[in-house]
Protein backbone atom coordinates (compact mmCIF):
# COMPACT_ATOMS: atom_id res chain seq x y z
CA UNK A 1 13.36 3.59 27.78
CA UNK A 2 16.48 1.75 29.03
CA UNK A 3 18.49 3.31 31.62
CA UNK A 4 21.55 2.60 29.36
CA UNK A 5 20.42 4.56 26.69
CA UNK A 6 20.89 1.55 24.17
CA UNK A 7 18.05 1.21 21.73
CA UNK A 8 16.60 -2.76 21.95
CA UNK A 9 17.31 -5.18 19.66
CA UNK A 10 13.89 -5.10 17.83
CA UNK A 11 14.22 -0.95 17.94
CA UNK A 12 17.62 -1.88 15.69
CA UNK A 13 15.83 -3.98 13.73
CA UNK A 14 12.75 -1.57 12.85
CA UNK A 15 15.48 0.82 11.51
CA UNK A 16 17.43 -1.79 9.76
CA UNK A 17 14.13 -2.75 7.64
CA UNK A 18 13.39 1.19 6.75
CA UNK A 19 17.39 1.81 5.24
CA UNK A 20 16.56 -1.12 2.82
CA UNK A 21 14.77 -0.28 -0.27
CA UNK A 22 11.36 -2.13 -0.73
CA UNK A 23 10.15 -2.37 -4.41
CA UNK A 24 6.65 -2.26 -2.79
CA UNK A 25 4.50 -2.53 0.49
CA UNK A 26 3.74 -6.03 -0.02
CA UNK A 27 7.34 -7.43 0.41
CA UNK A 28 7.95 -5.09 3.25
CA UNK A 29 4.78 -6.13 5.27
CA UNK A 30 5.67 -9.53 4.72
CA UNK A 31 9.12 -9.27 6.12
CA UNK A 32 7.55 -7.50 9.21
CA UNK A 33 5.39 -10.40 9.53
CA UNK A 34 7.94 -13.05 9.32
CA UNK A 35 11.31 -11.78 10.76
CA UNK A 36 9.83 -9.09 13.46
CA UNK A 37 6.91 -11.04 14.57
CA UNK A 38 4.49 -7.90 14.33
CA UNK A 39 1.49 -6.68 12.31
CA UNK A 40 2.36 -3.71 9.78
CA UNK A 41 0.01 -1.70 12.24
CA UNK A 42 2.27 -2.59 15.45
CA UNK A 43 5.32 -2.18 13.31
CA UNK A 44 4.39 1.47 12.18
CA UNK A 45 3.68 2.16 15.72
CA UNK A 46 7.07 1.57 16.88
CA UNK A 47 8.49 2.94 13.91
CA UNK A 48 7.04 6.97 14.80
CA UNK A 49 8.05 6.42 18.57
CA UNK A 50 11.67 5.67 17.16
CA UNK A 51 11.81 8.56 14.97
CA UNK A 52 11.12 10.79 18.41
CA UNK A 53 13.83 8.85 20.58
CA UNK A 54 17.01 10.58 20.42
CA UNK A 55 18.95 7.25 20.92
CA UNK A 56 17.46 6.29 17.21
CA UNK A 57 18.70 9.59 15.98
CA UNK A 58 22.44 8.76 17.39
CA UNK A 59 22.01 4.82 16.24
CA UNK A 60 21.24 6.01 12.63
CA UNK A 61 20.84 9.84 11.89
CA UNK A 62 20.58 9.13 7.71
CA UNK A 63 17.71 7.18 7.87
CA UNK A 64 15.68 8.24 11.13
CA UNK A 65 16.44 12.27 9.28
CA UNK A 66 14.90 10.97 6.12
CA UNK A 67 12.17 9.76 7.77
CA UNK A 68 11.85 12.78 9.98
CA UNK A 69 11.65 14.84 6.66
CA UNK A 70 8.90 12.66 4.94
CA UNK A 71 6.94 12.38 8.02
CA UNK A 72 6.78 16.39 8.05
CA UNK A 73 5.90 16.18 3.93
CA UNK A 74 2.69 14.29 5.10
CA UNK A 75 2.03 16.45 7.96
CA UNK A 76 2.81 19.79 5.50
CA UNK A 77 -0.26 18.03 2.95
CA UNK A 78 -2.77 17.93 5.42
C-alpha cells in the first residue's frame, strides 16, 4: 500500500471497469485482456483485495458497496 494513501492507477482502473455495465462476461474479459494487460484470473484477484482497502471505499463507495453486498450474497449461498 502507498504511503500516500492514493490507490494506483491500475487499482482506478479495476473499479472503473466494474461501474460499467457488461452485457456479458465475454466483453468484459476481453477488455481486461486488452486495456489492463491481465488475465480475468489476475484481474479478479485484484478486484477482492480492492474491495478490502479502505482507500477503494473512499475512491468509489457506490460501486466498491455494491460489490461488498454481492460478494456477501455468494458467501450467504454457500
Amino acid at each position: 500500500m502507498p504511503a500516500s494513501g492514493v490507490l494506483s492507477a491500475l487499482d482506478v482502473a479495476v473499479l472503473a471497469v466494474e461501474r460499467r455495465s457488461w452485457p456479458s462476461s465475454g466483453p468484459k474479459e476481453r477488455h481486461i485482456r486488452e486495456h489492463l494487460g491481465l488475465s480475468p484470473t489476475r484481474y479478479y484477484q485484484l478486484l477482492n483485495a480492492l474491495l478490502d482497502d479502505p482507500r477503494a471505499l473512499r475512491h468509489d463507495a457506490v460501486t466498491v458497496n455494491r460489490l461488498l453486498r454481492r460478494r456477501a450474497a455468494r458467501r450467504d449461498r454457500r
